[in-house]
Protein backbone atom coordinates (compact mmCIF):
# COMPACT_ATOMS: atom_id res chain seq x y z
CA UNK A 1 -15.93 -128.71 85.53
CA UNK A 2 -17.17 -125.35 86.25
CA UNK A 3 -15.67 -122.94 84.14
CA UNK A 4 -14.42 -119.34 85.52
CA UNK A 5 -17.58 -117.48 83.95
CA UNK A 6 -19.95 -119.26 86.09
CA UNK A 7 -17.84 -119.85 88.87
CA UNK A 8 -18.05 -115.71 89.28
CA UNK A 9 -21.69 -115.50 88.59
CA UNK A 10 -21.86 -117.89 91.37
CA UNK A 11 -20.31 -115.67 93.76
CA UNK A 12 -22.31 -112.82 92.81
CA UNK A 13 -25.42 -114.41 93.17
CA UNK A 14 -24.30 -115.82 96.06
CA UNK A 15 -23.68 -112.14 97.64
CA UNK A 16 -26.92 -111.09 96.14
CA UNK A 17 -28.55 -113.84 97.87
CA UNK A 18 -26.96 -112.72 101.24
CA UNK A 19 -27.72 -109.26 100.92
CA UNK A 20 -31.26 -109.64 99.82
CA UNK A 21 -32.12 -111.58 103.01
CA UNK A 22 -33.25 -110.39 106.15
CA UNK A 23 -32.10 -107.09 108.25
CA UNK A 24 -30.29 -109.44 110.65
CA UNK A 25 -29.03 -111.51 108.06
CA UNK A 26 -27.59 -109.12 105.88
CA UNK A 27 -25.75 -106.78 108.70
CA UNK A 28 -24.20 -110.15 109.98
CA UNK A 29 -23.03 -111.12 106.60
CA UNK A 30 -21.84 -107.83 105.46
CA UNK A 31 -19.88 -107.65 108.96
CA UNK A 32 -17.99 -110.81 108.64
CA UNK A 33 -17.06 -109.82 105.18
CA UNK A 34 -15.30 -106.87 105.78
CA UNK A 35 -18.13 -104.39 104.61
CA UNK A 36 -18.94 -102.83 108.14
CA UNK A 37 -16.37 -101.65 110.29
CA UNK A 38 -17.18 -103.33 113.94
CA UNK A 39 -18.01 -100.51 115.80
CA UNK A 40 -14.81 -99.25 118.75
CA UNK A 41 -14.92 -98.66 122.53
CA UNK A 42 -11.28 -96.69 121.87
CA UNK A 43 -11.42 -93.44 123.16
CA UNK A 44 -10.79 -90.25 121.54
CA UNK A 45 -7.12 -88.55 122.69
CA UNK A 46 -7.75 -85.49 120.51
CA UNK A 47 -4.10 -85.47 119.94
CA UNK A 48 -2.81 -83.06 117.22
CA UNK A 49 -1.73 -86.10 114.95
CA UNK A 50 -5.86 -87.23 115.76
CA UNK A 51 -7.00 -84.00 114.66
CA UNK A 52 -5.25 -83.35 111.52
CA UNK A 53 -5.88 -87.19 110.06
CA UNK A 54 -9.69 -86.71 111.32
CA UNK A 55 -9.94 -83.48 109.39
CA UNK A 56 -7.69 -84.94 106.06
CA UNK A 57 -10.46 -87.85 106.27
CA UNK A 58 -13.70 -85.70 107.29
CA UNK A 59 -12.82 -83.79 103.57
CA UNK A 60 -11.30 -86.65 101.34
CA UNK A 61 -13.76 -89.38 102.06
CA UNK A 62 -17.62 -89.21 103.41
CA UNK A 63 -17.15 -89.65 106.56
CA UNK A 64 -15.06 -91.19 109.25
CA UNK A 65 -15.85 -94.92 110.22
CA UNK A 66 -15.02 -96.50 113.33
CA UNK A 67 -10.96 -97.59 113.54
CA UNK A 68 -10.00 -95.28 110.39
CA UNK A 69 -7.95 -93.08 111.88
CA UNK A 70 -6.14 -95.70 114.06
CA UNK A 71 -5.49 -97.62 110.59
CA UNK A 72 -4.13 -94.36 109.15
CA UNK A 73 -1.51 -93.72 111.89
CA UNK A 74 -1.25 -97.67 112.05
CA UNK A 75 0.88 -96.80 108.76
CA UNK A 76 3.73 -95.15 109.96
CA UNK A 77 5.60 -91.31 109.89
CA UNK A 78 4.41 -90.72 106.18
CA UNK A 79 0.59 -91.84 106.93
CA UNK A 80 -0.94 -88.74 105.94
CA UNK A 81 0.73 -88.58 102.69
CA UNK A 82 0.41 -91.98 101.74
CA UNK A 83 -3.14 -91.92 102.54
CA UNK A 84 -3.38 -89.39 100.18
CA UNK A 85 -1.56 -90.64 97.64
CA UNK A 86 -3.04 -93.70 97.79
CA UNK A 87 -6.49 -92.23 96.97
CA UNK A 88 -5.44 -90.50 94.33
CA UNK A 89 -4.64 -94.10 93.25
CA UNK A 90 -7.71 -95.97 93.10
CA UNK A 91 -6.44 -98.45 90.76
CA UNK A 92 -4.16 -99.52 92.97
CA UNK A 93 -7.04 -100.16 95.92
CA UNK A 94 -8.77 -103.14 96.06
CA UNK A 95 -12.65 -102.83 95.99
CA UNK A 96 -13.64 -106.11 94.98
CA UNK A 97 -16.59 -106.70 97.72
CA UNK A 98 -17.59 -103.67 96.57
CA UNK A 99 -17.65 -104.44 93.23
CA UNK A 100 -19.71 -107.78 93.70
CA UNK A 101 -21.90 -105.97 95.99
CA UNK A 102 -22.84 -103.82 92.89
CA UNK A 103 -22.33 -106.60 90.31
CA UNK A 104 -25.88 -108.11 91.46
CA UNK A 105 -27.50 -104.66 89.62
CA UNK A 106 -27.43 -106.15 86.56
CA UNK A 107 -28.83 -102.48 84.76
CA UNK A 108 -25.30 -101.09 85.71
CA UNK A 109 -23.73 -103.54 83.09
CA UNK A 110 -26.43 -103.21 80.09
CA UNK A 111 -25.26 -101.44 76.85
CA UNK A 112 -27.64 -99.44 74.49
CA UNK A 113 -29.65 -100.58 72.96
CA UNK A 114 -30.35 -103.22 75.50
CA UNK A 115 -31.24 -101.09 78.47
CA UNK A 116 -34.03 -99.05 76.86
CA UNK A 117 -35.69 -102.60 77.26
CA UNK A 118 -36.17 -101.51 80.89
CA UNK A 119 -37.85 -97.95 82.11
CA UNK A 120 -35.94 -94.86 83.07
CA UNK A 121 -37.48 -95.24 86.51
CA UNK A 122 -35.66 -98.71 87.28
CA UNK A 123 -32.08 -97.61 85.17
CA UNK A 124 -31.76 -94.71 87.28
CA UNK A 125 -33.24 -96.30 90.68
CA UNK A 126 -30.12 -98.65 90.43
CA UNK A 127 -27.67 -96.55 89.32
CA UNK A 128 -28.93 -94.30 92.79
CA UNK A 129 -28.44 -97.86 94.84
CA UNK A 130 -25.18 -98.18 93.27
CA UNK A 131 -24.09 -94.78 93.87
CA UNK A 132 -24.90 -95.25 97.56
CA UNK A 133 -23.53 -98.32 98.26
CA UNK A 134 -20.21 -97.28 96.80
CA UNK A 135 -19.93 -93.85 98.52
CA UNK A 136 -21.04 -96.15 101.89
CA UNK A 137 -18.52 -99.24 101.57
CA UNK A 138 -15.94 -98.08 98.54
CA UNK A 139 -12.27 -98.10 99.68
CA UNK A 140 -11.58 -95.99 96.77
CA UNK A 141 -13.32 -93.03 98.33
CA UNK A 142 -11.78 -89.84 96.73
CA UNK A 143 -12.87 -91.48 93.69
CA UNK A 144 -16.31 -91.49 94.81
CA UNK A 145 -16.14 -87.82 95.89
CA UNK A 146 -14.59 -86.74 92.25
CA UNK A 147 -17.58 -88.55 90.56
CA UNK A 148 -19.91 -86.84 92.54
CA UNK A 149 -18.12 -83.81 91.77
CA UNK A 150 -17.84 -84.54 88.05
CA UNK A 151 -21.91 -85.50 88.25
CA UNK A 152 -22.84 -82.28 89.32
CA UNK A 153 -19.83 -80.24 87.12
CA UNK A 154 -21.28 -82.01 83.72
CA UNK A 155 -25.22 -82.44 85.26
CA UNK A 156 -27.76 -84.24 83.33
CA UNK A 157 -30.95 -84.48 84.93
CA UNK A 158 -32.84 -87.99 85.02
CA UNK A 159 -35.69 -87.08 84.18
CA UNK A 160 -35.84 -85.85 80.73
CA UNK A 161 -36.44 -87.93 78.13
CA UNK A 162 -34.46 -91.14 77.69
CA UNK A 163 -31.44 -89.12 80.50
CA UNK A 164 -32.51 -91.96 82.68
CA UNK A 165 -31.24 -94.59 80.77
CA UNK A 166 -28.33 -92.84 79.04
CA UNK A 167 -27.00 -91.83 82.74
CA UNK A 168 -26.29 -95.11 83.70
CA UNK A 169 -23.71 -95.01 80.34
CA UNK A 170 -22.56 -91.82 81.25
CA UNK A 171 -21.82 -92.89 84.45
CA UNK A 172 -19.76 -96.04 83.62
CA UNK A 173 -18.37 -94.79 80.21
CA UNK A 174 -18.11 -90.82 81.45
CA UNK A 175 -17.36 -89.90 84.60
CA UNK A 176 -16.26 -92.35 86.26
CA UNK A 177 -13.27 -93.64 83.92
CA UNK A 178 -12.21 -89.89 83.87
CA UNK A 179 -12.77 -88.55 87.43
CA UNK A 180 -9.05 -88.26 88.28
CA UNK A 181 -7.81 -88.65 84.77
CA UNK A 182 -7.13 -85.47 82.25
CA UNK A 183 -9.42 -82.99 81.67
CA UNK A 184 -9.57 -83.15 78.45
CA UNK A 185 -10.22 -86.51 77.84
CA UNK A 186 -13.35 -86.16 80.84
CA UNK A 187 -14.32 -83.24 78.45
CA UNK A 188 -14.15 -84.86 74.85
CA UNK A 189 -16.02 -88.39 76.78
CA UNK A 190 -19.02 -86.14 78.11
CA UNK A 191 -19.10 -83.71 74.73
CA UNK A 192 -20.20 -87.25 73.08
CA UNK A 193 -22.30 -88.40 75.02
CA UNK A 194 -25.74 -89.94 74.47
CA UNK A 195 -27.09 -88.47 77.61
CA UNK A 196 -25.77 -85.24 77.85
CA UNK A 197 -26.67 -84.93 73.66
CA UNK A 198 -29.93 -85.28 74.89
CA UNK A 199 -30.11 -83.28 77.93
CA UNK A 200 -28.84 -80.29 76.16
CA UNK A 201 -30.27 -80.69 72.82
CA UNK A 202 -27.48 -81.13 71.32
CA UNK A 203 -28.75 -84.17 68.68
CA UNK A 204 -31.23 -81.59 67.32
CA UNK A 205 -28.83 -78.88 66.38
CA UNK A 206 -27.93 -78.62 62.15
CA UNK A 207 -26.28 -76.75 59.94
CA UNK A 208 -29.96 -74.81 59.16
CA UNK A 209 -30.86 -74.48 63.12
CA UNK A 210 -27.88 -74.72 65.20
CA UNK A 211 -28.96 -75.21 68.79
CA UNK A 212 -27.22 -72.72 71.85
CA UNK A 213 -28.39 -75.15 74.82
CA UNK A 214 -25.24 -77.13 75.08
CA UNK A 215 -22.79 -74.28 73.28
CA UNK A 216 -23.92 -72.17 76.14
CA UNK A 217 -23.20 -74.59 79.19
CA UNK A 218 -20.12 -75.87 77.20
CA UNK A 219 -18.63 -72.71 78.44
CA UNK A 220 -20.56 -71.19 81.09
CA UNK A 221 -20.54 -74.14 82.98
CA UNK A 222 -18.22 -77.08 82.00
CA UNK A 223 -15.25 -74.73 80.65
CA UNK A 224 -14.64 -71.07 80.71
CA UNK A 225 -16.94 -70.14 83.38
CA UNK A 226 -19.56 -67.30 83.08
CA UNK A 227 -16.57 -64.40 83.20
CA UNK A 228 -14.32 -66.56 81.47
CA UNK A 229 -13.74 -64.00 78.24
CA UNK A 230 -16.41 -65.31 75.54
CA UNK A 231 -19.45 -63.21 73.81
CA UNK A 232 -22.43 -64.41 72.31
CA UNK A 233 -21.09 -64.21 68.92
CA UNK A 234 -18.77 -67.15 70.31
CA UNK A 235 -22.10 -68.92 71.59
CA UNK A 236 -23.13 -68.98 67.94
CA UNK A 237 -20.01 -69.38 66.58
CA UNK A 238 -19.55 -72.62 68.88
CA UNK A 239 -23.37 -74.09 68.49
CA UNK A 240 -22.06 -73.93 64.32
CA UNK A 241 -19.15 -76.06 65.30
CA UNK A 242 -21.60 -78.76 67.22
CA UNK A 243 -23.90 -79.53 64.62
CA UNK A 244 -24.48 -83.04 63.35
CA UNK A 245 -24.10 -85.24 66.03
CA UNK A 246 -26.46 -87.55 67.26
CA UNK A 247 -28.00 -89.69 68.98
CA UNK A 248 -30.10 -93.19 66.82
CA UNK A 249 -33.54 -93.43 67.85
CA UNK A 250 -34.32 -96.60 66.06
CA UNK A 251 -31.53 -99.09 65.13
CA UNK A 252 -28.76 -98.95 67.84
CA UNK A 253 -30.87 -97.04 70.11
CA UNK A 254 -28.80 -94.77 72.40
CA UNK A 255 -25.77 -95.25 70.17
CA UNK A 256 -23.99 -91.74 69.48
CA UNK A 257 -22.93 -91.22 65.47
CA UNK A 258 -21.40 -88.18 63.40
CA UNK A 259 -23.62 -86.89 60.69
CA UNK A 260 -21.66 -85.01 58.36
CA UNK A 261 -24.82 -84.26 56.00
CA UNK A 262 -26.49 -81.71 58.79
CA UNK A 263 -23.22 -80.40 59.90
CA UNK A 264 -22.25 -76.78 59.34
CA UNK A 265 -18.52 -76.99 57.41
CA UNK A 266 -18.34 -72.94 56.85
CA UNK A 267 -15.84 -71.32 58.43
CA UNK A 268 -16.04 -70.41 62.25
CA UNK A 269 -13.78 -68.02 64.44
CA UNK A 270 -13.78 -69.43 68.35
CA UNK A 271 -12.39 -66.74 71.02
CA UNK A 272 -10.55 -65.22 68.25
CA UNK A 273 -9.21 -68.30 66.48
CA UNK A 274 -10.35 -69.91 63.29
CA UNK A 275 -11.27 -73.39 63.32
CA UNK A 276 -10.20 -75.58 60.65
CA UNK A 277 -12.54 -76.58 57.80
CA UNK A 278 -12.35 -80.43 58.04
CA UNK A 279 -15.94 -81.90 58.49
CA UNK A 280 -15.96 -82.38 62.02
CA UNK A 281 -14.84 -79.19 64.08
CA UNK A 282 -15.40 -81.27 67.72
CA UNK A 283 -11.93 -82.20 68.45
CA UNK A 284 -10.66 -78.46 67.96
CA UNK A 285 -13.29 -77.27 70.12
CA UNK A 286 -12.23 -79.63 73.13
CA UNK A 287 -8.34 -78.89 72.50
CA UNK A 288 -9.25 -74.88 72.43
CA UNK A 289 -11.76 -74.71 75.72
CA UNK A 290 -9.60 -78.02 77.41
CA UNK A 291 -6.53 -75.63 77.48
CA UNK A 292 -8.07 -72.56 77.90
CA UNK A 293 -6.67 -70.13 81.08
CA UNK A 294 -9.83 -69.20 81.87
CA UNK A 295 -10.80 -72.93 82.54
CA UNK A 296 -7.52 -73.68 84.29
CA UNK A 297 -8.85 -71.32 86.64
CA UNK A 298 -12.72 -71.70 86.75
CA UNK A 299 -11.64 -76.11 87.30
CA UNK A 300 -9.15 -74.73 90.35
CA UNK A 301 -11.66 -72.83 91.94
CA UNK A 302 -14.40 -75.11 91.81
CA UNK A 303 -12.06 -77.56 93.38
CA UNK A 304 -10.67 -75.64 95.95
CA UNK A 305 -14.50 -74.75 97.13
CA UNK A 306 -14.98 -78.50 97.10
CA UNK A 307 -12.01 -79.52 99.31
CA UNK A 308 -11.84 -76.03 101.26
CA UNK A 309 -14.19 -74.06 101.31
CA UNK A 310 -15.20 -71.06 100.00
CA UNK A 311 -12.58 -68.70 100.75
CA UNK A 312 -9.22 -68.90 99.25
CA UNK A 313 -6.45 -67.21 98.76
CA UNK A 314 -5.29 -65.90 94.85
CA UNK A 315 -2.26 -67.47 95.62
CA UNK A 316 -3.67 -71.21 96.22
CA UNK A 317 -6.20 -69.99 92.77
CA UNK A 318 -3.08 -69.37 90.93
CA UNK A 319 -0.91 -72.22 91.75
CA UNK A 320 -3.67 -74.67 90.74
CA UNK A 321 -4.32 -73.03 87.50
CA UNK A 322 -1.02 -72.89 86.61
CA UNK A 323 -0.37 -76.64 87.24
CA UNK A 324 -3.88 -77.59 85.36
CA UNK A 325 -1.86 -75.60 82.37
CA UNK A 326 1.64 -77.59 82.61
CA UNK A 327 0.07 -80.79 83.09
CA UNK A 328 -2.47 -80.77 80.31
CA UNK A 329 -5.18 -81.07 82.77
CA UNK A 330 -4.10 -83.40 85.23
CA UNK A 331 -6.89 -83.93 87.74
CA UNK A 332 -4.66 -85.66 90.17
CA UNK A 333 -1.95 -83.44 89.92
CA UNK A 334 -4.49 -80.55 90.54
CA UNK A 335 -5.80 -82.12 93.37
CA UNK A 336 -2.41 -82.48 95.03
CA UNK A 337 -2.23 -78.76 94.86
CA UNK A 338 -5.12 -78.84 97.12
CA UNK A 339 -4.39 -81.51 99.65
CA UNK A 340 -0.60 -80.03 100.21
CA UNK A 341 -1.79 -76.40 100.73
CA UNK A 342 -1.63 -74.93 104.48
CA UNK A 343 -5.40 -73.94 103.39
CA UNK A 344 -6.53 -76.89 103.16
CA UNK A 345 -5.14 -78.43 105.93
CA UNK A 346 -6.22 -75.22 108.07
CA UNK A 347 -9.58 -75.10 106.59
CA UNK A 348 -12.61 -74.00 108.37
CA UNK A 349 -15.18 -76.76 109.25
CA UNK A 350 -17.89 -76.84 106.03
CA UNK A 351 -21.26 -77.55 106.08
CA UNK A 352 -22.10 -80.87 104.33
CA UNK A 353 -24.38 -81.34 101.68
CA UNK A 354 -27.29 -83.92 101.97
CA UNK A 355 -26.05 -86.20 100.52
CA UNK A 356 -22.50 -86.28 102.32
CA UNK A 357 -24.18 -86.26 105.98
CA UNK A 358 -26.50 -89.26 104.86
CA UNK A 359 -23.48 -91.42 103.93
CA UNK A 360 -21.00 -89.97 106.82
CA UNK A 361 -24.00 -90.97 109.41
CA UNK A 362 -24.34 -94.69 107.57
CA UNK A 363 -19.94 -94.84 107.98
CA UNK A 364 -19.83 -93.75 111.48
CA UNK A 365 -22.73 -95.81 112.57
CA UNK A 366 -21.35 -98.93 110.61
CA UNK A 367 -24.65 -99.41 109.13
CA UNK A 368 -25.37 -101.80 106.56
CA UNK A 369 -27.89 -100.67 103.44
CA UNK A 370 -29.02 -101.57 100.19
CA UNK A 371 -28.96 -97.91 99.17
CA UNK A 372 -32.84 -98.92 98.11
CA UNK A 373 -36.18 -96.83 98.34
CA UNK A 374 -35.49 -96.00 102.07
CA UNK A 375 -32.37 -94.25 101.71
CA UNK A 376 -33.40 -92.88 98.13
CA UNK A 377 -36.62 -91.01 99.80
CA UNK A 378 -34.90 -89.29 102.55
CA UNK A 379 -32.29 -87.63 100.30
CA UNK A 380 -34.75 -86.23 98.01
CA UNK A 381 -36.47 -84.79 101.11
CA UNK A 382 -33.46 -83.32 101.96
CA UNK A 383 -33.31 -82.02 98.27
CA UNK A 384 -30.45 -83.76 97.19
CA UNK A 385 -31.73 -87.17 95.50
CA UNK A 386 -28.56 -88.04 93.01
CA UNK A 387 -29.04 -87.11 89.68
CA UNK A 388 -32.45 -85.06 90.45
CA UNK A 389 -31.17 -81.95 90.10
CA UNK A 390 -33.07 -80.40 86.65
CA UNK A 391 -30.68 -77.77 85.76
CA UNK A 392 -27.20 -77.59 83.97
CA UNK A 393 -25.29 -76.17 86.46
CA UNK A 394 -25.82 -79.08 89.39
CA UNK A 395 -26.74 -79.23 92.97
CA UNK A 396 -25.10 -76.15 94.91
CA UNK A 397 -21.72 -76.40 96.75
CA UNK A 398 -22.95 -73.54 98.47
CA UNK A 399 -23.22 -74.33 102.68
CA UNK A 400 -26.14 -71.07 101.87
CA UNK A 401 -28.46 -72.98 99.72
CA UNK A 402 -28.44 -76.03 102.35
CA UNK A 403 -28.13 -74.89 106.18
CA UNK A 404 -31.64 -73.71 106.20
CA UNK A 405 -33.18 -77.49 106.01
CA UNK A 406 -32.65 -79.06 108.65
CA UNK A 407 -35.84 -80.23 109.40
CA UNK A 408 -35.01 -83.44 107.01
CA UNK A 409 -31.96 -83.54 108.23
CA UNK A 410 -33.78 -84.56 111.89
CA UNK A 411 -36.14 -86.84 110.91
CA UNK A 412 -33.68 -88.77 108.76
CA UNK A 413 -31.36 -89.41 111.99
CA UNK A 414 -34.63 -90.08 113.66
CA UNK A 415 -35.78 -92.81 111.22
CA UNK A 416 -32.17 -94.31 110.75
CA UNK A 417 -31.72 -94.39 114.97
CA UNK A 418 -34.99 -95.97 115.46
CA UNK A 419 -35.00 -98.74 111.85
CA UNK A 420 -37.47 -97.10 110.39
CA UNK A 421 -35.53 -96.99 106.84
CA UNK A 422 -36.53 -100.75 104.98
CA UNK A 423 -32.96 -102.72 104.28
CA UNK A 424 -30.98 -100.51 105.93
CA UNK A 425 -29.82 -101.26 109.79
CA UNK A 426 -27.63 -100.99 112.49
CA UNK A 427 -26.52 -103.12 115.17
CA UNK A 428 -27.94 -101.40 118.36
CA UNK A 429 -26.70 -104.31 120.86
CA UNK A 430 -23.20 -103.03 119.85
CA UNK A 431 -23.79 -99.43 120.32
CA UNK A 432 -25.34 -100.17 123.61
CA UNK A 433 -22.16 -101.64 124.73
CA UNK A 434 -20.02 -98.84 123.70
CA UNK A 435 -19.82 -96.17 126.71
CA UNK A 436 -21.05 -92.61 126.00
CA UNK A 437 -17.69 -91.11 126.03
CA UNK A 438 -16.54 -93.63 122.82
CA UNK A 439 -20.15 -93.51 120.95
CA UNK A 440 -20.39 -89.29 121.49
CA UNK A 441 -16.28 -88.70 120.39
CA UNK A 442 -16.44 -91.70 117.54
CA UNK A 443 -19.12 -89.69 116.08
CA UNK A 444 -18.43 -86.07 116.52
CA UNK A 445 -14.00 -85.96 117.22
CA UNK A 446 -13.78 -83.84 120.23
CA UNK A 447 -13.94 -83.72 123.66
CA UNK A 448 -16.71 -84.21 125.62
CA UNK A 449 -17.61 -82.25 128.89
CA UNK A 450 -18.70 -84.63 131.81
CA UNK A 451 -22.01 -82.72 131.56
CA UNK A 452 -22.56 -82.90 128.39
CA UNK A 453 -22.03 -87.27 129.18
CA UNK A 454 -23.89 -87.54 131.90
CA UNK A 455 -27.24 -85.59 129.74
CA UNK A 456 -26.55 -88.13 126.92
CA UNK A 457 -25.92 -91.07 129.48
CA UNK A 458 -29.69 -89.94 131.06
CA UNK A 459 -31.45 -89.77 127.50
CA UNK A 460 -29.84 -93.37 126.52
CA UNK A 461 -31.10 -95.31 129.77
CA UNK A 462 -34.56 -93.70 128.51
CA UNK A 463 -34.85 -93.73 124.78
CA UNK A 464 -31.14 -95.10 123.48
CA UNK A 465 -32.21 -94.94 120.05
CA UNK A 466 -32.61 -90.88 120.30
CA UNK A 467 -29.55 -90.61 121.95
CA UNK A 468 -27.93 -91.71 118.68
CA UNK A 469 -30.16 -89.12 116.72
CA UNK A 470 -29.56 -86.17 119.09
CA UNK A 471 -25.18 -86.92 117.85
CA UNK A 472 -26.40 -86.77 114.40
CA UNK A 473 -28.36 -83.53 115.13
CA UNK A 474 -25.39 -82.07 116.62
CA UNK A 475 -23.95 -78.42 114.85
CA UNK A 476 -20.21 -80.82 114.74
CA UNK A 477 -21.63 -83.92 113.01
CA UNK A 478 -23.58 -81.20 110.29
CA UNK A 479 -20.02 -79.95 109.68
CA UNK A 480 -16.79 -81.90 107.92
């Protein structure tokens, strides 16, 4: 009898096997399985119901595929909030395709010290395939969003030392069990671990040479924020507290311990408050910074420029800080904030990041893709390759540091239009059938001017595939 075990192995080698075949092959598997959405001749109405779903969806997920807003109003007078709610949920969405989709990258599941038997180069290569697969096909797509957030919020660049490895424990052990969890808990999980110890230097610092690296970014970036009330004598103060943790090169490779010998047990004074003498000062740092005002309020604003934009009002800033405070760092809760304001929901269209237009083109194109070399090339040509980014503070949210490179941007659609990216493809004989009206408003949700059909109708009798490039180049598809 075949027992469970293998019985599931089976099946994921059996969707390996499927998704490792041929262009043709895969799209038409992935399609019949519920991984594509089958692309829709329905025209846009533009209605105001339309509008405000398409822009709740544009901002909580990456991107808009074909029949999503019909399924959202498909769910009745309270479809915007339970959309919501329900992504703020992800335990209670089912995601198993996804999940054996990603199963077959068998790196993802390896524990240290096993997965130092592979290179960084491969470790963080599938983690990047993983990553873009899930933000592509994941149901659970606000939780993709926060763990991209959380990625670049606690950054640890891949390319230093052993980071490739150690991010793919981070990733699973981190961020990704935290992302709409407490705050604190997030903070404690990255303050141990391997990969961000080694990032920021952290296993080097002792009681005779206490390292500032991660003390620095520990409130500059993760907590407090750069005006958030500390001096340097805090910085030093807070590198004391940090000493004597590390991470085993030898035996249990990769494995995080406490070393009481090299840590510094004098007496410290953090933003005014003295820190018990007890051996290990970590867990009074993370209650002190976790509950801190000033990171109430640096965590709500970072937010709020995620999901809005970045103007907001003190009043929204306020509001979400004080909730962050009575709910001991409730991400969710936090977020709610956000999604119920009239600021959000009135937000000004933002310029996506690389890395959100790649994946919103792949949804709205229902394009199937292995998330492989291809797809892994053309984001770090458009400068936002995940986990590339070499220092602490992440890739910029900024819409400044990105609307000047667009060049990439273009030759991306170009190359995805026309297959040019290997294992990742689109099925062109149903875009051909759809009429311009339905393939120009599924992809950009608004009206369309007869002229501006009848140009596009002329360049698709000619060259169809640069039709769908010229949408992708559009000023409303570089927006969400």
């Amino acid at each position: 009898m075949t027992s469970r075990r293998n019985f599931i192995k089976a099946g994921a080698l059996a969707v390996a096997s499927f998704y490792l075949t041929g262009c043709n092959s895969q799209f038409n598997w992935m399609l019949g399985h519920g991984y594509i959405e089958p692309l829709s001749d329905q025209l846009w109405a533009g209605t105001q119901q339309e509008l405000k779903i398409a822009h709740i969806l544009k901002r909580i997920t990456y991107g808009i595929r074909p029949n999503d807003i019909n399924r959202v109003i498909a769910t009745g007078d309270k479809a915007i909030t339970g959309f919501i709610e329900t992504q703020l949920s992800p335990s209670t969405i089912s995601d198993i395709q996804v999940d054996l989709l990603v199963r077959r990258l068998e790196t993802l599941r390896m524990n240290t010290p096993d997965i130092f038997e592979i290179t960084s180069k491969q470790a963080i290569s599938e983690l990047r395939k993983a990553t873009i697969v899930r933000a592509t096909y994941s149901e659970r797509q606000l939780l993709e969003l926060m763990v991209e957030f959380w990625s670049d919020h606690f950054n640890i660049y891949s390319e230093k030392a052993t980071c490739g490895q150690l991010k793919v424990i981070d990733d699973r052990e981190v961020i990704r069990p935290h992302a709409l969890g407490r705050f604190r808990e997030l903070l404690w999980a990255t303050a141990t671990s391997p990969a961000m110890l080694v990032y920021l230097d952290g296993q080097v610092s002792n009681s005779q040479k206490p390292n500032e690296n991660y003390a620095r970014e520990l409130m500059e970036l993760h907590t407090l924020g750069i005006d958030g009330g500390y001096c340097q004598q805090d910085v030093m103060e807070l590198a004391r507290a940090l000493t004597g943790w590390k991470v085993e090169n030898f035996f249990w490779k990769g494995r995080v311990k406490f070393d009481d010998r090299v840590h510094d047990k004098s007496e410290k004074i953090l933003l005014g408050k003295k820190l018990k003498v007890n051996g290990n000062d970590l867990e009074q740092v993370v209650d002190c910074l976790s509950s801190h005002p000033s990171t109430a309020r640096f965590i709500s604003r970072k937010l709020c420029h995620r999901f809005i934009g970045e103007d907001i009002s003190e009043e929204l800033l306020s509001k979400a800080s004080n909730t962050f405070l009575k709910t001991d760092g409730d991400i969710s809760e936090l977020l709610k904030v956000i999604f119920y304001s009239e600021e959000f929901i009135a937000a000004r269209p933002k310029f996506k990041r690389p890395f959100t237009y790649t994946i919103s083109a792949l949804r709205a194109l229902g394009a199937s893709t292995d998330g492989g070399k291809a797809i892994q090339s053309s984001l770090e040509k458009m400068g936002q390759l995940p986990f590339n980014w070499p220092t602490p503070d992440g890739y910029p949210e900024q819409a400044s540091r990105w609307n000047s490179q667009l060049l990439p941007r273009w030759n991306f659609a170009i190359e995805l239009a026309k297959g040019r990216l290997k294992a990742t493809t689109l099925d062109m004989e149903a875009i051909s059938k759809l009429s311009t009206l339905a393939l120009a408003t599924g992809l950009l949700h608004r009206g369309i001017g007869q002229e501006e059909v009848e140009a596009i109708d002329r360049l698709r009798s000619s060259d169809p595939e640069s039709s769908i490039a010229l949408l992708l180049c559009l000023p409303e598809f570089q927006f969400s």
